[in-house]
PDB file of N, CA and C in Angstrom:
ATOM      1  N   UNK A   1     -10.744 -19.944  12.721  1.00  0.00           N
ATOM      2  CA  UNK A   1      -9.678 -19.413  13.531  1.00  0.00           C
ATOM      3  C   UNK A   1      -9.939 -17.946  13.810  1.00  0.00           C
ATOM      4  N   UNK A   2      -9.612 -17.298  14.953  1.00  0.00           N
ATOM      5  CA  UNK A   2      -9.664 -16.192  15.625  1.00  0.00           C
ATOM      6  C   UNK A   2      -8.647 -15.649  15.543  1.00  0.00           C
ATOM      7  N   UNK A   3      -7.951 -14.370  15.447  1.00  0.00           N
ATOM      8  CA  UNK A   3      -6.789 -13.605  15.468  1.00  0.00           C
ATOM      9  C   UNK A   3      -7.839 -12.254  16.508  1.00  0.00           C
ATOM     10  N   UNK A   4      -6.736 -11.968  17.925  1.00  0.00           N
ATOM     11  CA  UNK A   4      -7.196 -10.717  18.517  1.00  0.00           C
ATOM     12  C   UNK A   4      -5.942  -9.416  17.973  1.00  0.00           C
ATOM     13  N   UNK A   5      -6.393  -8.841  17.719  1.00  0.00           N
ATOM     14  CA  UNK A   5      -5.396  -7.376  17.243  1.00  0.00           C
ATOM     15  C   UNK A   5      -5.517  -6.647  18.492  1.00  0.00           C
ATOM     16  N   UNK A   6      -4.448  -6.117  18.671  1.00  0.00           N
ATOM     17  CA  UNK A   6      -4.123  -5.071  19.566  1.00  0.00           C
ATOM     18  C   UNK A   6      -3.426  -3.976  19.107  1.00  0.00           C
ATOM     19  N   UNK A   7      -4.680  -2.599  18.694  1.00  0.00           N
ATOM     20  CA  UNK A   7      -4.259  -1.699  17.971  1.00  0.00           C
ATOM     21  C   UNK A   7      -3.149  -0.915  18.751  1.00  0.00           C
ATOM     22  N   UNK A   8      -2.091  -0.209  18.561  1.00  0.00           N
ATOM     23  CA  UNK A   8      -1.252   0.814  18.969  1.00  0.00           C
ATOM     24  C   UNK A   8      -1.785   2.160  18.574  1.00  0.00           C
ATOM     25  N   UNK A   9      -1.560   3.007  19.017  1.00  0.00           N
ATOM     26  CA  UNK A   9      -1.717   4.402  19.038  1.00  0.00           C
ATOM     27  C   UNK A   9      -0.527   4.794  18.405  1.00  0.00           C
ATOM     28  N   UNK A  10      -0.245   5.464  17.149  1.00  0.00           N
ATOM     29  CA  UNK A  10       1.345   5.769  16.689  1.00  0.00           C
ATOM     30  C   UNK A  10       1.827   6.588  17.065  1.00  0.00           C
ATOM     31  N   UNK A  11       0.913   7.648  18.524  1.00  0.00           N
ATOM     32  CA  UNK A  11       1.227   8.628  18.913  1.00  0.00           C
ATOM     33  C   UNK A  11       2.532   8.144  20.199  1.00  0.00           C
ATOM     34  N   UNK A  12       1.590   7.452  20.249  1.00  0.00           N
ATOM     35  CA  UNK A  12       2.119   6.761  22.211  1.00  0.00           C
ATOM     36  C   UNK A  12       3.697   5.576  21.674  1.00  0.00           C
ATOM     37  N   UNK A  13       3.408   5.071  20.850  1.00  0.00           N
ATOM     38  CA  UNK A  13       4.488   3.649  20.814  1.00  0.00           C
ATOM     39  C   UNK A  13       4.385   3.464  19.005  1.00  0.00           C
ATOM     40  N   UNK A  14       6.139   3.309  19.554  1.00  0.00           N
ATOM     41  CA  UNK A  14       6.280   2.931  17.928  1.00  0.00           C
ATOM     42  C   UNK A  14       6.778   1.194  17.859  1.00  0.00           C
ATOM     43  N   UNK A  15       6.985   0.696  16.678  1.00  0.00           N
ATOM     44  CA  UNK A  15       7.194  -1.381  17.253  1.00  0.00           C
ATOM     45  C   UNK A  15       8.771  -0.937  16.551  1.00  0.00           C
ATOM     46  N   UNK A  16       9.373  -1.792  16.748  1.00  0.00           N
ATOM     47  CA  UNK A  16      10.916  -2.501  16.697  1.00  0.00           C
ATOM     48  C   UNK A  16      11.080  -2.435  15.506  1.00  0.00           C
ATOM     49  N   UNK A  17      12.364  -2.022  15.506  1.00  0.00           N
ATOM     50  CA  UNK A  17      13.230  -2.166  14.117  1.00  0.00           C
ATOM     51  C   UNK A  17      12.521  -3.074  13.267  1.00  0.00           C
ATOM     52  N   UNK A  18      12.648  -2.706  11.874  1.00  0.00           N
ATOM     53  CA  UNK A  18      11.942  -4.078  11.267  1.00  0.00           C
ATOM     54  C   UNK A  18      10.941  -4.949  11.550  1.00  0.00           C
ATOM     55  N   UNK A  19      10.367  -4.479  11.981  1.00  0.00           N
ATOM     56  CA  UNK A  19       9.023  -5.575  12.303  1.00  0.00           C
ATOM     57  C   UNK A  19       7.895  -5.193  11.388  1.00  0.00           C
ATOM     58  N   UNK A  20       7.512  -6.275  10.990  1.00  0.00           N
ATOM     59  CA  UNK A  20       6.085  -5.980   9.956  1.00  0.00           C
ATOM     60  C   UNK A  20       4.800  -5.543  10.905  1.00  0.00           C
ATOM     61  N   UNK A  21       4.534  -4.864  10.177  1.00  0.00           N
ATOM     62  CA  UNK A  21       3.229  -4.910  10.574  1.00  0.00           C
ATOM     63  C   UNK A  21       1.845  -4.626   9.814  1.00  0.00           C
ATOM     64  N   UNK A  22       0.293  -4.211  10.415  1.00  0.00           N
ATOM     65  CA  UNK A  22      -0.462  -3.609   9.741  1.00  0.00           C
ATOM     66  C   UNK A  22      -0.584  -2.385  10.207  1.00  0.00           C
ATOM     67  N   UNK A  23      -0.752  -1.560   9.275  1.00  0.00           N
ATOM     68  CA  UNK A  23      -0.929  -0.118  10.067  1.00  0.00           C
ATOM     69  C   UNK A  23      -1.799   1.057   9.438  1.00  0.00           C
ATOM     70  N   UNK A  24      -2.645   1.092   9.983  1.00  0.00           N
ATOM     71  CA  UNK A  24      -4.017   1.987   9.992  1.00  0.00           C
ATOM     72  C   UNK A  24      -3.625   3.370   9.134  1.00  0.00           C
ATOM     73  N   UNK A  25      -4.086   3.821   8.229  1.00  0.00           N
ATOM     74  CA  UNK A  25      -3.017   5.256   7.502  1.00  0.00           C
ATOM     75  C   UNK A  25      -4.464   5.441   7.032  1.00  0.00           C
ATOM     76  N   UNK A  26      -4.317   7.079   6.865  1.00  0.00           N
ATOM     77  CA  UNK A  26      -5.454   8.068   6.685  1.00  0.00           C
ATOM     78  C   UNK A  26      -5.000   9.139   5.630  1.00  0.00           C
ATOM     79  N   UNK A  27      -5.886   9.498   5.013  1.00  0.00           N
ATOM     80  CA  UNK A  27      -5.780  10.051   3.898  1.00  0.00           C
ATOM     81  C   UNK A  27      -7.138  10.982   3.063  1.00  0.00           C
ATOM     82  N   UNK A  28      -6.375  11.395   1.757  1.00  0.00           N
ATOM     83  CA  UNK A  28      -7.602  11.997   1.087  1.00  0.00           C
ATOM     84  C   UNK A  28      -7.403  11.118  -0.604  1.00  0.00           C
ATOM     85  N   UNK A  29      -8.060  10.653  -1.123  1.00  0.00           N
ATOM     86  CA  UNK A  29      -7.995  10.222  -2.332  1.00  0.00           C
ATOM     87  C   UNK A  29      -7.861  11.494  -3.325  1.00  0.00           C
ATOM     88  N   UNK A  30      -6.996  11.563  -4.054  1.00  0.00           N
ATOM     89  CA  UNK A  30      -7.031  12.709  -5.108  1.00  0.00           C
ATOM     90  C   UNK A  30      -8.593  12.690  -5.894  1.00  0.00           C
ATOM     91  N   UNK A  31      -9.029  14.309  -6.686  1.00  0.00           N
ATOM     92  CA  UNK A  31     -10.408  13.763  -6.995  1.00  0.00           C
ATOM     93  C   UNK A  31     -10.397  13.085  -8.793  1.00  0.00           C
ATOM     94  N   UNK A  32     -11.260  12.420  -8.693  1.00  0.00           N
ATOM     95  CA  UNK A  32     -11.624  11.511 -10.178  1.00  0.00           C
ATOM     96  C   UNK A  32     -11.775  13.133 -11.366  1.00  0.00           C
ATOM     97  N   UNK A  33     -11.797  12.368 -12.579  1.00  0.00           N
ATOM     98  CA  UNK A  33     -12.009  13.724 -12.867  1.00  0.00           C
ATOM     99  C   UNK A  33     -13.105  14.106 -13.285  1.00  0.00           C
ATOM    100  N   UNK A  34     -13.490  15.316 -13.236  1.00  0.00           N
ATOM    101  CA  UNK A  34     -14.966  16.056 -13.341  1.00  0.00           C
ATOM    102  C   UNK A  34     -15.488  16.216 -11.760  1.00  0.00           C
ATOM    103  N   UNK A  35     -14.338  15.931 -10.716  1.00  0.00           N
ATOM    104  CA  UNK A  35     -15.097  16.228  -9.161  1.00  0.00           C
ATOM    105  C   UNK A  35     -14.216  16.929  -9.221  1.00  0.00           C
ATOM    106  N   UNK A  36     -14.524  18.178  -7.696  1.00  0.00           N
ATOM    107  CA  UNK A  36     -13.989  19.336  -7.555  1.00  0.00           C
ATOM    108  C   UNK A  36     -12.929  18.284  -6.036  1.00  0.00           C
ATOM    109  N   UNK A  37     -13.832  17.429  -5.338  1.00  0.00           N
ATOM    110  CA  UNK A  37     -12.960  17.305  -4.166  1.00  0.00           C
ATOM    111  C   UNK A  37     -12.767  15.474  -4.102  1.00  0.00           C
ATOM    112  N   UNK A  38     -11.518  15.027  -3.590  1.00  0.00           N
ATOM    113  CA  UNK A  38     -11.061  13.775  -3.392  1.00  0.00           C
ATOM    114  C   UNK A  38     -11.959  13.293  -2.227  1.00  0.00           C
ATOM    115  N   UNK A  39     -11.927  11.825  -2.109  1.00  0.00           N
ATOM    116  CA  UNK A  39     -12.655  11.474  -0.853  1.00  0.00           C
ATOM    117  C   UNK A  39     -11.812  10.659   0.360  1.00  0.00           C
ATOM    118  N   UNK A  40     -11.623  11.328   1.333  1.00  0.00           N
ATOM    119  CA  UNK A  40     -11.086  10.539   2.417  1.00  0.00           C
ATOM    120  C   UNK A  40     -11.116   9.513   2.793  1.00  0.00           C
ATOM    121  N   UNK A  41     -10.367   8.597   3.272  1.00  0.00           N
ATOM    122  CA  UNK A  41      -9.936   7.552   3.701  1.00  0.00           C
ATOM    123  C   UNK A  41      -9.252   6.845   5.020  1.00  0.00           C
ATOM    124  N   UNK A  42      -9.674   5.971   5.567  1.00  0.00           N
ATOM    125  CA  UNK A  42      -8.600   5.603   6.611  1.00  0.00           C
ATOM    126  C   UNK A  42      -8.752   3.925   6.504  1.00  0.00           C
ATOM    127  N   UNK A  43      -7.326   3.266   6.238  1.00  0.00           N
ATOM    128  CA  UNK A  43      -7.680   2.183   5.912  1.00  0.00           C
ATOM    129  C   UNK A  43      -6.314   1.197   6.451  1.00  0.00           C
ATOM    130  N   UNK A  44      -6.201  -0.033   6.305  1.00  0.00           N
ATOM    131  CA  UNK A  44      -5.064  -0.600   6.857  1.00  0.00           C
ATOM    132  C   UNK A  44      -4.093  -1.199   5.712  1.00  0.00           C
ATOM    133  N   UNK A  45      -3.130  -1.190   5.848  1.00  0.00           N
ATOM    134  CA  UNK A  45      -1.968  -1.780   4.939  1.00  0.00           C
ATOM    135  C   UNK A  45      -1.254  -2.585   5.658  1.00  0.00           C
ATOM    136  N   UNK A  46      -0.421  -3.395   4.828  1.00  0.00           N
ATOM    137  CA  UNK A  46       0.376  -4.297   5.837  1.00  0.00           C
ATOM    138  C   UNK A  46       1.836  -3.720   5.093  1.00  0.00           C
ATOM    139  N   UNK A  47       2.646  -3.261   6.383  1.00  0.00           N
ATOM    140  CA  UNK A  47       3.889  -1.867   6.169  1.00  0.00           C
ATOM    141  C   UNK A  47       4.859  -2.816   7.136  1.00  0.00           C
ATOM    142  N   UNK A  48       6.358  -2.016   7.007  1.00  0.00           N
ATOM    143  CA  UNK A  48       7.162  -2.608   7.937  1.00  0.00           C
ATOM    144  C   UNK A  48       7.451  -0.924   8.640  1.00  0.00           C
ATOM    145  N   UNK A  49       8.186  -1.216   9.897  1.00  0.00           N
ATOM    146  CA  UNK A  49       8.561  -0.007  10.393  1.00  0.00           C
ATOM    147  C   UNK A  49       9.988   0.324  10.596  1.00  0.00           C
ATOM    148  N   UNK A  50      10.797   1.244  10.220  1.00  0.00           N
ATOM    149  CA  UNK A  50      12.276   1.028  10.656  1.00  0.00           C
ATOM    150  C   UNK A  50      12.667   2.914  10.863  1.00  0.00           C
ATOM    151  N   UNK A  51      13.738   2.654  11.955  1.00  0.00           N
ATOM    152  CA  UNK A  51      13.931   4.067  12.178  1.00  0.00           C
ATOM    153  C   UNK A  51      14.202   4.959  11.254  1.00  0.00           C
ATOM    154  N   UNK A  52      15.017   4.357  10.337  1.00  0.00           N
ATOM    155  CA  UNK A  52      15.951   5.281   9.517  1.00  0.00           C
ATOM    156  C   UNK A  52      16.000   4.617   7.939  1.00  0.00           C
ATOM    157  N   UNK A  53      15.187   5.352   7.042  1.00  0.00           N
ATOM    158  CA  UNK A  53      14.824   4.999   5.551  1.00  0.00           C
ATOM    159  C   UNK A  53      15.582   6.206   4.885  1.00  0.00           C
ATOM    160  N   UNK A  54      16.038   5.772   3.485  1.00  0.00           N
ATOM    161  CA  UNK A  54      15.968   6.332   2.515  1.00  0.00           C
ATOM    162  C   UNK A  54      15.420   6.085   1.241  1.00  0.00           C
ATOM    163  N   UNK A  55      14.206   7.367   0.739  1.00  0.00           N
ATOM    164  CA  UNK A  55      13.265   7.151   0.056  1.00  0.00           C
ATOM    165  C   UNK A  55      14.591   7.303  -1.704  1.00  0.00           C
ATOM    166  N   UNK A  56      13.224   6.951  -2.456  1.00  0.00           N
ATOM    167  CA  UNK A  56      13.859   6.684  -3.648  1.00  0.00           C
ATOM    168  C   UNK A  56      14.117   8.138  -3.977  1.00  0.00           C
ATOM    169  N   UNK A  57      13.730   8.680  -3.824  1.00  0.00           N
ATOM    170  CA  UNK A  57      14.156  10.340  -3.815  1.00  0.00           C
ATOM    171  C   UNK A  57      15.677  10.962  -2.969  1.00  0.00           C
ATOM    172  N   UNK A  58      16.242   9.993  -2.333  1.00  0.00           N
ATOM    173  CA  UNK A  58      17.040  10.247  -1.766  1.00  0.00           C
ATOM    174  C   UNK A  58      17.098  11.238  -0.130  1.00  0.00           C
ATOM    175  N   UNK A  59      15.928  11.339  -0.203  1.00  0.00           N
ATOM    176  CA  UNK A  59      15.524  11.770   1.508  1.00  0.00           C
ATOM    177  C   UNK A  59      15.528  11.136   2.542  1.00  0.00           C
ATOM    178  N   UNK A  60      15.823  11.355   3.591  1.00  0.00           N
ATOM    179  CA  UNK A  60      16.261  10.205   4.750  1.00  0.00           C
ATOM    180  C   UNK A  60      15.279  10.708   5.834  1.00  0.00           C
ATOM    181  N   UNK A  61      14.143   9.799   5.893  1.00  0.00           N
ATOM    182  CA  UNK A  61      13.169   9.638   7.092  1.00  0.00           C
ATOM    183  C   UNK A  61      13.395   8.470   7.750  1.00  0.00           C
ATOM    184  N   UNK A  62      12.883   9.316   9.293  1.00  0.00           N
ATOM    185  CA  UNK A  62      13.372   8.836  10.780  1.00  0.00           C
ATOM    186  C   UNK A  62      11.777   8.169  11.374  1.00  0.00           C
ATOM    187  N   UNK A  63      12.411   6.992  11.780  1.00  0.00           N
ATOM    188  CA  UNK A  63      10.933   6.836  12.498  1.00  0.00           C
ATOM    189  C   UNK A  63       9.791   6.432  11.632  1.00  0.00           C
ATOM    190  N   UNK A  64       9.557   5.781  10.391  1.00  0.00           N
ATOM    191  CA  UNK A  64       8.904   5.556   9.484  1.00  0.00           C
ATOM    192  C   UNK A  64       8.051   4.120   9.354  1.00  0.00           C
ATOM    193  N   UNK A  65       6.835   4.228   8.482  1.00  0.00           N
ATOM    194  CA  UNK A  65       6.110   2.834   8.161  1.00  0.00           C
ATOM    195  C   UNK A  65       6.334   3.067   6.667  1.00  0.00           C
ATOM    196  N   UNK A  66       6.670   1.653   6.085  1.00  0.00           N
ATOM    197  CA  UNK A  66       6.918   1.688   4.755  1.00  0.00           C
ATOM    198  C   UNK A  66       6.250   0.688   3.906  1.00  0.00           C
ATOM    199  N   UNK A  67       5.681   1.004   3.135  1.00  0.00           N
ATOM    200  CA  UNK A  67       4.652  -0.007   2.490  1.00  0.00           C
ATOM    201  C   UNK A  67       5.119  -0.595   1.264  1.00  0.00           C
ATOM    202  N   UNK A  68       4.791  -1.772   0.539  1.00  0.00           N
ATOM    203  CA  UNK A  68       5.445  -3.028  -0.605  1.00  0.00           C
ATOM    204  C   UNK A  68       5.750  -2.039  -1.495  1.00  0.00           C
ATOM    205  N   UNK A  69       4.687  -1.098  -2.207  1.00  0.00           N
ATOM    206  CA  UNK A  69       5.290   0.202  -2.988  1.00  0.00           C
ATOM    207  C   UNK A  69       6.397   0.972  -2.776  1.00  0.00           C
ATOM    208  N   UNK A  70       7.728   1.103  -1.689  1.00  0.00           N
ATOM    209  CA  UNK A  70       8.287   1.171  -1.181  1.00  0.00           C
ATOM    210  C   UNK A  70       7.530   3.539  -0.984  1.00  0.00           C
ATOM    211  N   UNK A  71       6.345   2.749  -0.499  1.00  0.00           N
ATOM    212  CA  UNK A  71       5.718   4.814  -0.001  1.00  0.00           C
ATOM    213  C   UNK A  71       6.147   4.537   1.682  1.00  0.00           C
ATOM    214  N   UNK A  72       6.518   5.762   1.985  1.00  0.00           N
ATOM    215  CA  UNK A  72       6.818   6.095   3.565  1.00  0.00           C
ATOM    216  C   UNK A  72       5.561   6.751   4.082  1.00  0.00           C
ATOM    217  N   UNK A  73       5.088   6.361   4.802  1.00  0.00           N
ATOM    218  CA  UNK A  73       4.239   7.308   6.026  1.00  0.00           C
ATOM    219  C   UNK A  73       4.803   7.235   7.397  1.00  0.00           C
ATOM    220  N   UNK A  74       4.618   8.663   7.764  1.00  0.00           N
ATOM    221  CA  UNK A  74       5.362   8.726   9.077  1.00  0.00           C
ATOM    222  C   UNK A  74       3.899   8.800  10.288  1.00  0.00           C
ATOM    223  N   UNK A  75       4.256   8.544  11.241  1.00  0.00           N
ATOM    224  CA  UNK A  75       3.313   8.213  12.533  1.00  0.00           C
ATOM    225  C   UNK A  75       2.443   9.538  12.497  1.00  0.00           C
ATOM    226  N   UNK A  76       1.447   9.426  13.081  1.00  0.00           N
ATOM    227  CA  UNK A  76       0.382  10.470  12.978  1.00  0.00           C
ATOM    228  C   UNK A  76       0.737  12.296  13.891  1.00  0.00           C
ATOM    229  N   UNK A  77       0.753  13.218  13.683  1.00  0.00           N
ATOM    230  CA  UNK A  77       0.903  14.548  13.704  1.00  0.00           C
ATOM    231  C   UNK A  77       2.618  14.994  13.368  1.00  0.00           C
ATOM    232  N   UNK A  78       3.279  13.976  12.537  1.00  0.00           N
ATOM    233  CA  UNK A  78       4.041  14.776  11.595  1.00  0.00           C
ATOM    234  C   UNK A  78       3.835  15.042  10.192  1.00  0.00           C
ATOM    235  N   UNK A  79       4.697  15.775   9.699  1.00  0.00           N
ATOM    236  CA  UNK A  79       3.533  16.407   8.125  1.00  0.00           C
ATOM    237  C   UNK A  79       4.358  14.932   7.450  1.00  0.00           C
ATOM    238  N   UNK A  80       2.818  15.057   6.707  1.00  0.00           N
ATOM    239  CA  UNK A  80       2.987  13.378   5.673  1.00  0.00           C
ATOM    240  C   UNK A  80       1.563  13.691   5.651  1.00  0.00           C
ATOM    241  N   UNK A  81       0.962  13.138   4.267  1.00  0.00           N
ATOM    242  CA  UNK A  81       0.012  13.219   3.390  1.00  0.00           C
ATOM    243  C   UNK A  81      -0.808  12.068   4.013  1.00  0.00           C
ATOM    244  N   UNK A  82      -0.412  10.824   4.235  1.00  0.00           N
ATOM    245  CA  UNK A  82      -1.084   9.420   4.526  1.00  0.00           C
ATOM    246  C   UNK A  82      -0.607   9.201   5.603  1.00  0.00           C
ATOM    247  N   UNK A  83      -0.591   9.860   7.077  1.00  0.00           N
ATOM    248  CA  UNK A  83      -0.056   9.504   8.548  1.00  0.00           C
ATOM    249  C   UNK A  83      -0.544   7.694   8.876  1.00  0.00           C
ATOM    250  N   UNK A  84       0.378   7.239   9.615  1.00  0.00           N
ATOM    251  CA  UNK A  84      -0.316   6.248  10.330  1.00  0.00           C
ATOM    252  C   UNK A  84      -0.712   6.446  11.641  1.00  0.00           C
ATOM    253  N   UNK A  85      -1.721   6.358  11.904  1.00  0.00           N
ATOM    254  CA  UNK A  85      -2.739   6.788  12.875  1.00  0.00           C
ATOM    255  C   UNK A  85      -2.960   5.451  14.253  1.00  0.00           C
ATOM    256  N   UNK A  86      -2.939   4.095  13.760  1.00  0.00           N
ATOM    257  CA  UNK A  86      -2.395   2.751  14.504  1.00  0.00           C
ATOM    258  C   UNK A  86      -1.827   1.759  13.935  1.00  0.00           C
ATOM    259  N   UNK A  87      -1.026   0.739  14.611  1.00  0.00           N
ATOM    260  CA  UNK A  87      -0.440  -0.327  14.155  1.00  0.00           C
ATOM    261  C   UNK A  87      -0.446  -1.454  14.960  1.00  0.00           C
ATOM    262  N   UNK A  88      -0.431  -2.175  14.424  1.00  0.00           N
ATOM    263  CA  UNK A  88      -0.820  -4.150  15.058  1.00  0.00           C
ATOM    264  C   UNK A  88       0.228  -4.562  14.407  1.00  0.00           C
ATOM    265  N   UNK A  89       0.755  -5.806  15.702  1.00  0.00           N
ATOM    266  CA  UNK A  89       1.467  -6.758  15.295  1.00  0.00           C
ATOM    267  C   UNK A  89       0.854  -7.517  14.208  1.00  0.00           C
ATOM    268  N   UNK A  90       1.050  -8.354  13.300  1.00  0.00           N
ATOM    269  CA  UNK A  90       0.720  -9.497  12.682  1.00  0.00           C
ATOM    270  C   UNK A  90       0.331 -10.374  13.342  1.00  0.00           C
ATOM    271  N   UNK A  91      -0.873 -11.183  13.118  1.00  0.00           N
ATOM    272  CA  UNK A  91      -1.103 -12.421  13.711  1.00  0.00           C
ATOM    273  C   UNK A  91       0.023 -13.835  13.912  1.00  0.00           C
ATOM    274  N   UNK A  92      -0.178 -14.600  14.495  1.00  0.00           N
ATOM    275  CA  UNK A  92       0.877 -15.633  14.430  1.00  0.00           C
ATOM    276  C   UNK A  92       0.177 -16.662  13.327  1.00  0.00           C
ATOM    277  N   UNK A  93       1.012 -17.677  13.368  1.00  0.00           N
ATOM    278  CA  UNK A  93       0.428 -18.409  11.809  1.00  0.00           C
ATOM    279  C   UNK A  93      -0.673 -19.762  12.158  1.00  0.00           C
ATOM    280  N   UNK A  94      -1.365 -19.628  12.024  1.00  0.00           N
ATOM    281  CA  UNK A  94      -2.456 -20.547  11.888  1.00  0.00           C
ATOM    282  C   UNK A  94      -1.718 -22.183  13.127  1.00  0.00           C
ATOM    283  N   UNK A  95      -2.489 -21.802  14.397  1.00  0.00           N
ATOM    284  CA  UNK A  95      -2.007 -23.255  15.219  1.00  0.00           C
ATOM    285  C   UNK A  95      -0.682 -23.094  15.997  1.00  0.00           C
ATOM    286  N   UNK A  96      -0.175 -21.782  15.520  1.00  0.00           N
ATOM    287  CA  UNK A  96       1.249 -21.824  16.248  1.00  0.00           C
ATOM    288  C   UNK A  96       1.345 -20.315  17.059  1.00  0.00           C
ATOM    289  N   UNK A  97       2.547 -20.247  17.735  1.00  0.00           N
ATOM    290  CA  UNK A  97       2.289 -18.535  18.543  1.00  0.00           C
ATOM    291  C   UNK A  97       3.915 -17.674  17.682  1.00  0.00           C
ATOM    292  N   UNK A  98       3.824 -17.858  16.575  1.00  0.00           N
ATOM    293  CA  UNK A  98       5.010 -17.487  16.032  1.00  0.00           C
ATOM    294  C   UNK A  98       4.382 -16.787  14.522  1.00  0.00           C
ATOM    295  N   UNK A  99       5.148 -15.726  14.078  1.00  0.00           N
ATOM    296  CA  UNK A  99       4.572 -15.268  12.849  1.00  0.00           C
ATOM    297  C   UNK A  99       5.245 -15.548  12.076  1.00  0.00           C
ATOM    298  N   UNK A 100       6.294 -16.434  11.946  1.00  0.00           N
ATOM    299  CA  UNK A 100       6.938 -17.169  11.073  1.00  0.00           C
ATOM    300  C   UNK A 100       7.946 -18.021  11.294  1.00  0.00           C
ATOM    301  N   UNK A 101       8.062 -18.989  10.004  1.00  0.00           N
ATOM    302  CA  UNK A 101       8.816 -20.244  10.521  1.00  0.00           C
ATOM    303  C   UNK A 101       9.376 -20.720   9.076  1.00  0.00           C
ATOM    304  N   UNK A 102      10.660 -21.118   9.268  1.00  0.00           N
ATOM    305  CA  UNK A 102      11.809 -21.112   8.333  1.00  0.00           C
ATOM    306  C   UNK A 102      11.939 -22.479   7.720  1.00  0.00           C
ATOM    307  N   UNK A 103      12.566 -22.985   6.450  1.00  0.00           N
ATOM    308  CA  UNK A 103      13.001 -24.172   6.279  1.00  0.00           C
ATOM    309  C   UNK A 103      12.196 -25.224   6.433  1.00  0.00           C
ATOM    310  N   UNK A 104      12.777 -26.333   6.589  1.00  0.00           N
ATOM    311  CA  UNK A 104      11.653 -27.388   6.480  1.00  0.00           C
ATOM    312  C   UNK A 104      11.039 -27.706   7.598  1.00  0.00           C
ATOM    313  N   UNK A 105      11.026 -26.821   8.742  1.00  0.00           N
ATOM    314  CA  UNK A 105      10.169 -26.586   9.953  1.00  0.00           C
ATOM    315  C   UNK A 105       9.028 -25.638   9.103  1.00  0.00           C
ATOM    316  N   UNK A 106       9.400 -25.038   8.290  1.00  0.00           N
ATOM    317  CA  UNK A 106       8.193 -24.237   7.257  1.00  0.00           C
ATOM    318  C   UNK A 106       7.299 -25.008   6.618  1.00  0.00           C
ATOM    319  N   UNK A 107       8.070 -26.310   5.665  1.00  0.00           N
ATOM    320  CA  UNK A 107       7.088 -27.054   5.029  1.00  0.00           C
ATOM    321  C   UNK A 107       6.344 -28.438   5.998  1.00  0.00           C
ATOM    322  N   UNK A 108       6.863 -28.522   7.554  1.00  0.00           N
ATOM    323  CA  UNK A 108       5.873 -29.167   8.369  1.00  0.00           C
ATOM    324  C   UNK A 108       4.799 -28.346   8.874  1.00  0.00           C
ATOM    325  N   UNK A 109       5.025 -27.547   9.027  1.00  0.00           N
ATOM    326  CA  UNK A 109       4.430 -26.559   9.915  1.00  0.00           C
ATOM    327  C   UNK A 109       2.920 -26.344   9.219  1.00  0.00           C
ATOM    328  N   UNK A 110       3.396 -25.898   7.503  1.00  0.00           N
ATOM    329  CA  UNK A 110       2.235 -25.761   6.581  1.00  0.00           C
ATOM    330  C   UNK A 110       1.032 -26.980   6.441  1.00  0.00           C
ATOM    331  N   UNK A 111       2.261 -28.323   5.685  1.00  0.00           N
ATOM    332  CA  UNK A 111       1.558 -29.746   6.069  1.00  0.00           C
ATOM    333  C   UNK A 111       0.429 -29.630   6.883  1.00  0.00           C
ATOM    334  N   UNK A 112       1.168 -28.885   8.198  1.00  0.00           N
ATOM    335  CA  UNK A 112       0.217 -29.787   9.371  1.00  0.00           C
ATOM    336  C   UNK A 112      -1.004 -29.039   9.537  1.00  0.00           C
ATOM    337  N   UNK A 113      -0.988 -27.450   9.369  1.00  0.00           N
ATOM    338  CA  UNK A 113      -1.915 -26.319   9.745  1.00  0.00           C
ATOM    339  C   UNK A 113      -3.343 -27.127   8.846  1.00  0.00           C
ATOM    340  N   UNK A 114      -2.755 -27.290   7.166  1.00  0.00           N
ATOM    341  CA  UNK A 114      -3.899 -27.640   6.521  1.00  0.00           C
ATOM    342  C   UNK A 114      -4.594 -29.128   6.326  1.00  0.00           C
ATOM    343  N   UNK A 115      -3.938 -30.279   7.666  1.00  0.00           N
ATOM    344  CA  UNK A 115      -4.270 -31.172   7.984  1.00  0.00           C
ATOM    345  C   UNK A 115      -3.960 -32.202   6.944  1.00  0.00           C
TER     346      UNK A 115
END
């Protein structure tokens, strides 16, 4: 099976309330110890996006990608340590044009994908 991604620019477009996604985030790794410098990174996570978060710290960011660790990165050239730089929809699920499917339309759906 084939999945085409269609990266976003996080500069240009942000996706919909709540919608999952994957999203491209860049960074510096702190350094190991006995190195003087961390090593950079740019890599993909699978994050959701929603306008309006409050972190466990009690800070309220606008416009945010939020990852299973519940860490915030905000879209690329606002200050944030790990920007997201692009984001893709999720693929749809194996045979179907939907990225998810509920109830026991869930357990046919599975049935059938794995024949």
């Amino acid at each position: 099976m084939d999945a085409v991604v269609e990266w976003v620019d996080a500069r240009e477009r942000l996706p919909r309330d709540g919608m999952p996604v994957v999203a491209a985030t860049s960074g510096r790794y702190p350094p190991e110890p006995g190195e003087a410098d961390g090593e950079d990174f740019w890599l993909v996570l699978p994050m959701y996006f929603t306008p309006r978060h409050f972190g466990e710290d009690g800070a309220e960011y606008r416009d945010c990608f939020v990852d299973s660790d519940r860490v915030v990165r905000l879209p690329y050239g606002r200050p944030c340590a790990e920007p997201v730089t692009h984001w893709a929809e999720l693929p749809t699920l194996p045979g179907m044009a939907v990225q998810h499917v509920l109830g026991e339309d869930a357990r046919v759906a599975a049935r059938d994908a794995m024949g």
